[in-house]
PDB file of N, CA and C in Angstrom:
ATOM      1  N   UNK A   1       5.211  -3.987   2.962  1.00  0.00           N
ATOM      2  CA  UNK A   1       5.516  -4.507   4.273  1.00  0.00           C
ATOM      3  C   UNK A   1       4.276  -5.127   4.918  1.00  0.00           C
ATOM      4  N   UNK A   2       3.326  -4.796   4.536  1.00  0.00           N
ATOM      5  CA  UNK A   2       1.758  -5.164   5.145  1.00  0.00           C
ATOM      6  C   UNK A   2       1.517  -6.538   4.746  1.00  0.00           C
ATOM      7  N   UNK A   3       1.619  -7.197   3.744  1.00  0.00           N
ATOM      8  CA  UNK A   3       1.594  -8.652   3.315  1.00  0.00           C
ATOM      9  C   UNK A   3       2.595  -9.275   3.772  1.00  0.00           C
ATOM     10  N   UNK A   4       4.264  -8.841   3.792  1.00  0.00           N
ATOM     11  CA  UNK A   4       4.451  -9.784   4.396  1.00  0.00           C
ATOM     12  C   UNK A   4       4.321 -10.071   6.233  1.00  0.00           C
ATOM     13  N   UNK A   5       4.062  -9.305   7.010  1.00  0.00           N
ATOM     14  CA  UNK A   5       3.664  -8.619   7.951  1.00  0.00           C
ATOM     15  C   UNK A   5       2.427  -9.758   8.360  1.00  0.00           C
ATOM     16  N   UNK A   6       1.345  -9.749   7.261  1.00  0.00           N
ATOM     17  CA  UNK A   6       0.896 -10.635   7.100  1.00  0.00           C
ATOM     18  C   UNK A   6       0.731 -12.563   7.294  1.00  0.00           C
ATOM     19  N   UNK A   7       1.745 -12.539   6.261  1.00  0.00           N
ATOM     20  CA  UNK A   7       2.275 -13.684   5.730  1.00  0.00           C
ATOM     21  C   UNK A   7       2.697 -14.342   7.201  1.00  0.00           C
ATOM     22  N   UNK A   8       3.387 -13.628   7.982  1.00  0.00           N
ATOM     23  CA  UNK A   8       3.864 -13.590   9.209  1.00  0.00           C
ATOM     24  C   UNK A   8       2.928 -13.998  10.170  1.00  0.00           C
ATOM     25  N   UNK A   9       1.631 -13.856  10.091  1.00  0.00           N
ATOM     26  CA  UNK A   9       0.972 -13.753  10.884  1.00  0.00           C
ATOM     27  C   UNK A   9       0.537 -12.925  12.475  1.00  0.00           C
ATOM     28  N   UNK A  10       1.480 -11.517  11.295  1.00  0.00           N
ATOM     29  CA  UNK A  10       1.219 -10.422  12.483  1.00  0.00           C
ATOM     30  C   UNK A  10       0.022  -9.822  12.307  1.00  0.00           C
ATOM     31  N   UNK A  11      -0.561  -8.993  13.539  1.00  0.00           N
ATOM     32  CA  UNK A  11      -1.675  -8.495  13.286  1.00  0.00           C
ATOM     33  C   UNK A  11      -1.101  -7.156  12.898  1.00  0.00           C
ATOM     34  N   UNK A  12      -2.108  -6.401  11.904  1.00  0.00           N
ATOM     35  CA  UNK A  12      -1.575  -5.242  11.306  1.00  0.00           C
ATOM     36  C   UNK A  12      -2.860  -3.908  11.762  1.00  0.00           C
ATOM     37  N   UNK A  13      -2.185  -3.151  11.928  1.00  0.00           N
ATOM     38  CA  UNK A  13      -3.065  -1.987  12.105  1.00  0.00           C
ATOM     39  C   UNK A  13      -2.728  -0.773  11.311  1.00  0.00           C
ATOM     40  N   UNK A  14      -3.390  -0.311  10.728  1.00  0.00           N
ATOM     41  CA  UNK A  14      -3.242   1.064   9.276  1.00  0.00           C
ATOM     42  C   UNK A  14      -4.305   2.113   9.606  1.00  0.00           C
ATOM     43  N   UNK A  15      -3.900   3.104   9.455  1.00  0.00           N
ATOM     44  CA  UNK A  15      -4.467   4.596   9.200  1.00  0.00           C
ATOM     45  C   UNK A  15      -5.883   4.395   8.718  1.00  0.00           C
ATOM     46  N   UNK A  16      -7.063   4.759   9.098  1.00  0.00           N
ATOM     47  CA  UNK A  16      -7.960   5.221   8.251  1.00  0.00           C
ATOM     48  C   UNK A  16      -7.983   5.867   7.503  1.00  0.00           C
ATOM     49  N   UNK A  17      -7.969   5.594   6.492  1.00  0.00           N
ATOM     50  CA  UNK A  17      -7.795   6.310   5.074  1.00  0.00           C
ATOM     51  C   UNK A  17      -8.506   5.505   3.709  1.00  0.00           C
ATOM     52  N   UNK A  18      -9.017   5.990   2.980  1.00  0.00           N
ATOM     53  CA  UNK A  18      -9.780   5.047   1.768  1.00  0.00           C
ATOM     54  C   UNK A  18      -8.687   4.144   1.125  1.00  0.00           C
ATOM     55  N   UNK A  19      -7.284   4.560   0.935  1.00  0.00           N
ATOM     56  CA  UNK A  19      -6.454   4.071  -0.092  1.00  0.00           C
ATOM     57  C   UNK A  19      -6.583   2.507   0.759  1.00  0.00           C
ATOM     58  N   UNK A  20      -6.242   2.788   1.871  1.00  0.00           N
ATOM     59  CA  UNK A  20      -5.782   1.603   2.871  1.00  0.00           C
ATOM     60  C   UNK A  20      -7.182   0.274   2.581  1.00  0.00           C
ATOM     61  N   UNK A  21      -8.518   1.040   3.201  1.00  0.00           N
ATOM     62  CA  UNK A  21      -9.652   0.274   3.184  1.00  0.00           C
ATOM     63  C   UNK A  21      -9.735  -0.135   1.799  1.00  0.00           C
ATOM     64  N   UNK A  22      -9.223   0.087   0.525  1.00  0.00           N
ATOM     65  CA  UNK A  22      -9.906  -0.113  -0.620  1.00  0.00           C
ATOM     66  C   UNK A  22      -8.383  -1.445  -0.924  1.00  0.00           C
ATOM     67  N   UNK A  23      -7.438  -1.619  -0.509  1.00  0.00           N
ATOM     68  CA  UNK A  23      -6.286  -2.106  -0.685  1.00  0.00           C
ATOM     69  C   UNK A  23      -6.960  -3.459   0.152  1.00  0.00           C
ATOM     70  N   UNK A  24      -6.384  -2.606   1.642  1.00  0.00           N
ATOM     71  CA  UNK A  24      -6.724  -4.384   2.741  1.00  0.00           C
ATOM     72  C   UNK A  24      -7.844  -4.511   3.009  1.00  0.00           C
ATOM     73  N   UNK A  25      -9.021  -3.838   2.737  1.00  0.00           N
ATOM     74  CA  UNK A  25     -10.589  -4.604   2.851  1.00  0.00           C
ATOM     75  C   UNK A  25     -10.546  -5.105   4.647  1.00  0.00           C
ATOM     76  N   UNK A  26     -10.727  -5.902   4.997  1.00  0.00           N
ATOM     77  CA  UNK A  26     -11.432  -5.849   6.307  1.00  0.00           C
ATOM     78  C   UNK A  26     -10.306  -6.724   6.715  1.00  0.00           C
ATOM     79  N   UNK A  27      -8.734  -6.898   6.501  1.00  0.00           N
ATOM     80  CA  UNK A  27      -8.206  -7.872   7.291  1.00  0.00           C
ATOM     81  C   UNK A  27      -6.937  -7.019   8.036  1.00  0.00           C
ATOM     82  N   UNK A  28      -7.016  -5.749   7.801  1.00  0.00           N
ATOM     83  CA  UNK A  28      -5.724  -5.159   9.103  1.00  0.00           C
ATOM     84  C   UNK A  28      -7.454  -4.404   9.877  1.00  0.00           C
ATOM     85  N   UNK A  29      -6.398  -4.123  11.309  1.00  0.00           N
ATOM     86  CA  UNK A  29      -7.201  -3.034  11.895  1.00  0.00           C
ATOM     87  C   UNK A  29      -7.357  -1.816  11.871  1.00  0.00           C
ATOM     88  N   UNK A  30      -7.763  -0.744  11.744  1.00  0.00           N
ATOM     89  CA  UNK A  30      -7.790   0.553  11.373  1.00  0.00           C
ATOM     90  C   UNK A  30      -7.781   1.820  12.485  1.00  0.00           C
ATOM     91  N   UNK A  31      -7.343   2.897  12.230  1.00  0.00           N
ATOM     92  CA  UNK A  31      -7.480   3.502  13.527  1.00  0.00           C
ATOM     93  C   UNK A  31      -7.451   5.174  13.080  1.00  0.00           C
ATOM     94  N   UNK A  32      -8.017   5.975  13.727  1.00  0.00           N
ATOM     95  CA  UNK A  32      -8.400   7.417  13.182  1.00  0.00           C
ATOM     96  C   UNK A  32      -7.035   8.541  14.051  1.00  0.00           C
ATOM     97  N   UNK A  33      -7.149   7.687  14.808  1.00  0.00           N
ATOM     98  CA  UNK A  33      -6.122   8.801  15.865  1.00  0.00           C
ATOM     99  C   UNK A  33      -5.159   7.965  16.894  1.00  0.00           C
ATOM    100  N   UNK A  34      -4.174   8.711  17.467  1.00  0.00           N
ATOM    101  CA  UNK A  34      -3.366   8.281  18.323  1.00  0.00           C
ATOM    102  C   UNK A  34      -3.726   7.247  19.460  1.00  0.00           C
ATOM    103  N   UNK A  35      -5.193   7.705  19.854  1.00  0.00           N
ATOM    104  CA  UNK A  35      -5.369   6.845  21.274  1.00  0.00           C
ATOM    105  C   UNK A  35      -6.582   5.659  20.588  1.00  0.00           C
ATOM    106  N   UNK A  36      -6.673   5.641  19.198  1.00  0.00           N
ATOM    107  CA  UNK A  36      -7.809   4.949  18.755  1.00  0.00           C
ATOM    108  C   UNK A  36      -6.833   3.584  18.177  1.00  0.00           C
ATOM    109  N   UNK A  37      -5.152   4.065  17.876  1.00  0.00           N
ATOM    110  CA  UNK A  37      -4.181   2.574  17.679  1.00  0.00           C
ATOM    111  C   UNK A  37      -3.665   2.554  19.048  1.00  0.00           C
ATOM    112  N   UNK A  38      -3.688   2.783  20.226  1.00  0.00           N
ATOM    113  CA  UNK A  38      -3.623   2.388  21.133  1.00  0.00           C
ATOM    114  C   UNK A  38      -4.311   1.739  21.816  1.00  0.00           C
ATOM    115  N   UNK A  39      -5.611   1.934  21.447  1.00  0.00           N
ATOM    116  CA  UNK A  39      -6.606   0.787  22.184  1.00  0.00           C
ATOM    117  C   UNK A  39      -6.571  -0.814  21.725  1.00  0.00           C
ATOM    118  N   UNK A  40      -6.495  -0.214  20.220  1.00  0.00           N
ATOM    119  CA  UNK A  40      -6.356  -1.481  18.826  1.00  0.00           C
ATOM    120  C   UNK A  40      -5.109  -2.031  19.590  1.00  0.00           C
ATOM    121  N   UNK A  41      -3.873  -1.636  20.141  1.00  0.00           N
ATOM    122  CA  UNK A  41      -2.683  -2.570  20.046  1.00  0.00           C
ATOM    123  C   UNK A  41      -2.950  -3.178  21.908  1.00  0.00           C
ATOM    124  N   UNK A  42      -3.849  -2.822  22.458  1.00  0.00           N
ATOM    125  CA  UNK A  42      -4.208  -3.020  23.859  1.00  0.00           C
ATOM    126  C   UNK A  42      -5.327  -4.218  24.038  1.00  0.00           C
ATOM    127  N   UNK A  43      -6.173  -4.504  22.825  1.00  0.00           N
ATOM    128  CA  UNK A  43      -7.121  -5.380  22.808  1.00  0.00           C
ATOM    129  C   UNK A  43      -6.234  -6.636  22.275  1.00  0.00           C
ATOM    130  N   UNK A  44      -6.025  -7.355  23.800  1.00  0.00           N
ATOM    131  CA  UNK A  44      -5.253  -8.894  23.307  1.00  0.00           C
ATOM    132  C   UNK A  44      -5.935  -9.277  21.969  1.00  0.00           C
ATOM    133  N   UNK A  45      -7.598  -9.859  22.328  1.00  0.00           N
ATOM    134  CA  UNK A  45      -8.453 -10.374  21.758  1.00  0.00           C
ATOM    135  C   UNK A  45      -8.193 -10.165  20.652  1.00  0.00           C
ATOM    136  N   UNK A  46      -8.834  -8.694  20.238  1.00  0.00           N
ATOM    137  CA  UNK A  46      -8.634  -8.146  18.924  1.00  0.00           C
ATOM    138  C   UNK A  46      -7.238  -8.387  18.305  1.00  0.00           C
ATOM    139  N   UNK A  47      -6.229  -8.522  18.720  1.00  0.00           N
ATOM    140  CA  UNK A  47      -5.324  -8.355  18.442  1.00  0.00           C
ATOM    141  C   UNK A  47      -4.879  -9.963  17.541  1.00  0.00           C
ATOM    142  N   UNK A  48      -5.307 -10.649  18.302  1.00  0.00           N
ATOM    143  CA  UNK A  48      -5.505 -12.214  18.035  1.00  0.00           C
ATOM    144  C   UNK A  48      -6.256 -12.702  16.702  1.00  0.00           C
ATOM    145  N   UNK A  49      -7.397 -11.749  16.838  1.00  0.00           N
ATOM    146  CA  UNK A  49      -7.916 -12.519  15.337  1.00  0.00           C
ATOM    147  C   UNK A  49      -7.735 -11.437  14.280  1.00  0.00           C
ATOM    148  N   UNK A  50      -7.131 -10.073  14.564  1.00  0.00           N
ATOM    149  CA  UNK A  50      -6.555  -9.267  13.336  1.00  0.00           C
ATOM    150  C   UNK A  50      -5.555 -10.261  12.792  1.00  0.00           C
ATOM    151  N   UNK A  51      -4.652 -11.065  13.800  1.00  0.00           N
ATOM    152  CA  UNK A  51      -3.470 -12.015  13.393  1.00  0.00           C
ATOM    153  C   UNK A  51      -3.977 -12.835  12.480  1.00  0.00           C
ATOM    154  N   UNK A  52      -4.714 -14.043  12.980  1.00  0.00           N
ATOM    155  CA  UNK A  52      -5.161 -15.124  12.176  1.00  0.00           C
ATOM    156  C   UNK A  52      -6.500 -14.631  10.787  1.00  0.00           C
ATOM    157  N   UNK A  53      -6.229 -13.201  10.845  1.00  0.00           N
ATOM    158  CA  UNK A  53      -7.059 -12.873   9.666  1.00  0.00           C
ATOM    159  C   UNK A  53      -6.045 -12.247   8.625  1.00  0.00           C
ATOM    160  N   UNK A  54      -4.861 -11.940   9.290  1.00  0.00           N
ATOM    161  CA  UNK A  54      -3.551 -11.620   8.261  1.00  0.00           C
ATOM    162  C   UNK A  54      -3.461 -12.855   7.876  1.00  0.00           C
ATOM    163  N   UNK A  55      -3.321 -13.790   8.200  1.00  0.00           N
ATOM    164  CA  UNK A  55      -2.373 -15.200   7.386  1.00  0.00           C
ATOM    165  C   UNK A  55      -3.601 -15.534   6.424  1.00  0.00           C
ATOM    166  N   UNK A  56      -4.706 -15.382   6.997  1.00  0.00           N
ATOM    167  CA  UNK A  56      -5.815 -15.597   6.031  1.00  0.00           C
ATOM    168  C   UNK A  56      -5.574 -14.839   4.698  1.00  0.00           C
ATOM    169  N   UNK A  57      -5.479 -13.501   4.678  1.00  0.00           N
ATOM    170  CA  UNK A  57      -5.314 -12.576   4.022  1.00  0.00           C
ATOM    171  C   UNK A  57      -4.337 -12.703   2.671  1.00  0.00           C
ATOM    172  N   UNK A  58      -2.947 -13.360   3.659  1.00  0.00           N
ATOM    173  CA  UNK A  58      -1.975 -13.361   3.035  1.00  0.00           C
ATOM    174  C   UNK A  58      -1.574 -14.552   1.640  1.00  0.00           C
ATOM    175  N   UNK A  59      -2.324 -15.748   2.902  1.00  0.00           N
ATOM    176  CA  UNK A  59      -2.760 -16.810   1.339  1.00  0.00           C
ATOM    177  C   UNK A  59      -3.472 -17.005   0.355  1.00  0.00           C
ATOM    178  N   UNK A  60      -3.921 -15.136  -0.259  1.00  0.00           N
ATOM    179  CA  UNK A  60      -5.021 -15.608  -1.272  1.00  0.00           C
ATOM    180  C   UNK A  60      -3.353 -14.740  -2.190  1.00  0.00           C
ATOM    181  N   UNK A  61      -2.084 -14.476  -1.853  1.00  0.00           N
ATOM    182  CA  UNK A  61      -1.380 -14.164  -2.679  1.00  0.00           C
ATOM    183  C   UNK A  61      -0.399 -15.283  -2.906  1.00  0.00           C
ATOM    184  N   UNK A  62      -0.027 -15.686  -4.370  1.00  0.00           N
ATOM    185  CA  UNK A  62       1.020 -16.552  -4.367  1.00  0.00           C
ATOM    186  C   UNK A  62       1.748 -16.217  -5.300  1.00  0.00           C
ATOM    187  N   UNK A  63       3.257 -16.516  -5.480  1.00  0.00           N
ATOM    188  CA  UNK A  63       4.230 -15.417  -6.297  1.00  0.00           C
ATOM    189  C   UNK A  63       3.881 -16.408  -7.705  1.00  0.00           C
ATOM    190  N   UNK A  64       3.216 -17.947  -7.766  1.00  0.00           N
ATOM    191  CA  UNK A  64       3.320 -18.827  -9.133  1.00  0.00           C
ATOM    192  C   UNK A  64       1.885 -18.061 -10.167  1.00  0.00           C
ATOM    193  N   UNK A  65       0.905 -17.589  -8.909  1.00  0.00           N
ATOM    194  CA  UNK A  65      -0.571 -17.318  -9.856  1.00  0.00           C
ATOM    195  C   UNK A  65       0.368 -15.495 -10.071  1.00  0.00           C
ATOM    196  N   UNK A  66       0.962 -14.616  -9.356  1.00  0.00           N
ATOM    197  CA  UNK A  66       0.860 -13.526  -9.693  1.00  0.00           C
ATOM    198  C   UNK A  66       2.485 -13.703 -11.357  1.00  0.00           C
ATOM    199  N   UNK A  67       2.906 -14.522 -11.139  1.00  0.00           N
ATOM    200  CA  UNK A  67       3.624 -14.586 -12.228  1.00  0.00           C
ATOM    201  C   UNK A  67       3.008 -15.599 -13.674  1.00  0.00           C
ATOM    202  N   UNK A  68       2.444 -16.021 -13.256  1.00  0.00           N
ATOM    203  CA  UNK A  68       1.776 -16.818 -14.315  1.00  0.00           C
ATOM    204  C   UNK A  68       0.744 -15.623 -14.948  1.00  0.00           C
ATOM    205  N   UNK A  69      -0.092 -14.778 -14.303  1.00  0.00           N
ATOM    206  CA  UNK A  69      -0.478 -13.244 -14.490  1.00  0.00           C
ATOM    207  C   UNK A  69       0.060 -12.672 -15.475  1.00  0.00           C
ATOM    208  N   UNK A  70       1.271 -11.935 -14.926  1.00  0.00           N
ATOM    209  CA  UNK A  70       1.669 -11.443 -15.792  1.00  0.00           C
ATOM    210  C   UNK A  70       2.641 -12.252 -16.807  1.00  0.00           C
ATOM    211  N   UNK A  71       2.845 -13.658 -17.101  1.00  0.00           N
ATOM    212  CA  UNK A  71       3.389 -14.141 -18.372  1.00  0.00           C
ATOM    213  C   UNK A  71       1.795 -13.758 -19.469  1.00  0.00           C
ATOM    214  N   UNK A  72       0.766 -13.622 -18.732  1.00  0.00           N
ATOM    215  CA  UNK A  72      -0.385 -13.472 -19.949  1.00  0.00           C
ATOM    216  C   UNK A  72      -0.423 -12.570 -20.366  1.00  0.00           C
ATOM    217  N   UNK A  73      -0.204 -11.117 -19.248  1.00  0.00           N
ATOM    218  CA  UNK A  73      -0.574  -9.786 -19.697  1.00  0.00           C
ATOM    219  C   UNK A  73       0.726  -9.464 -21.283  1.00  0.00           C
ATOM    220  N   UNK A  74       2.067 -10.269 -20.773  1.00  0.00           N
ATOM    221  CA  UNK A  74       2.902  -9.783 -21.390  1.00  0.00           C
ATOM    222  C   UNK A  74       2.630 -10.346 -22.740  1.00  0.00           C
ATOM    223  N   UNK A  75       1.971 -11.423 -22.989  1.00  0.00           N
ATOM    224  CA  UNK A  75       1.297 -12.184 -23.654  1.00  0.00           C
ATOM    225  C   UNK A  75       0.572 -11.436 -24.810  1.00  0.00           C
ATOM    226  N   UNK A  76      -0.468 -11.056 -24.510  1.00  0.00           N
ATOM    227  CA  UNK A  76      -1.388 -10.293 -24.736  1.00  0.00           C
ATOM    228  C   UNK A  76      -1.008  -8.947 -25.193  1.00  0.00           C
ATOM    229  N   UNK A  77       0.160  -8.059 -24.510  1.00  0.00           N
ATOM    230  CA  UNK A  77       0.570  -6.761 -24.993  1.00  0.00           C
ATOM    231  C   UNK A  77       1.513  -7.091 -26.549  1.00  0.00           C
ATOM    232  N   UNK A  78       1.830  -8.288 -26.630  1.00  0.00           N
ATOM    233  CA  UNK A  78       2.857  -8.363 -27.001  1.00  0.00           C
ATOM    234  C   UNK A  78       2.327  -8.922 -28.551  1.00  0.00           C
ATOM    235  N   UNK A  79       0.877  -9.472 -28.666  1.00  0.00           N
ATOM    236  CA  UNK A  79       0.711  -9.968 -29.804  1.00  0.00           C
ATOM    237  C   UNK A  79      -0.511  -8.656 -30.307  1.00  0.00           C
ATOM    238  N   UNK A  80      -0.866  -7.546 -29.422  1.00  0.00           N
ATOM    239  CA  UNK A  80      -1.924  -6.453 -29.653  1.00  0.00           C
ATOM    240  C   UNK A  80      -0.847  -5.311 -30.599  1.00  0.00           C
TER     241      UNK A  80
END
């Protein structure tokens, strides 16, 4: 839901947690506690370029390179 969320050009805000930071890297906003995504969803500003850093985010995915991907992997398993 976070990519397309993304794609959308919504701004996204996620849990502090490693899985999250090691997944979306620096383009959702992050938050530790209840009043710490409340500030995040209160900062217009912030809120503005978490957005235009989702669409950023979202166009380094495209369904032709992630399928062209895996026609190789299958490629590759298939002649090993």
């Amino acid at each position: 839901a976070v990519l397309e969320a993304q794609a959308c050009g919504l701004p996204v805000i996620a849990r502090s947690i490693p899985e999250f930071h090691e997944i979306y890297g620096d383009t959702v906003q992050y938050f530790s506690t209840i009043n710490d995504a409340s500030r995040e969803l209160m900062d217009e500003r912030e809120l503005k370029t978490c957005a235009t850093q989702s669409r950023d985010a979202s166009a380094r995915y495209d369904i032709t390179d992630a399928s062209i991907a895996h026609i190789r992997l299958y490629k590759e398993l298939l002649q090993s």
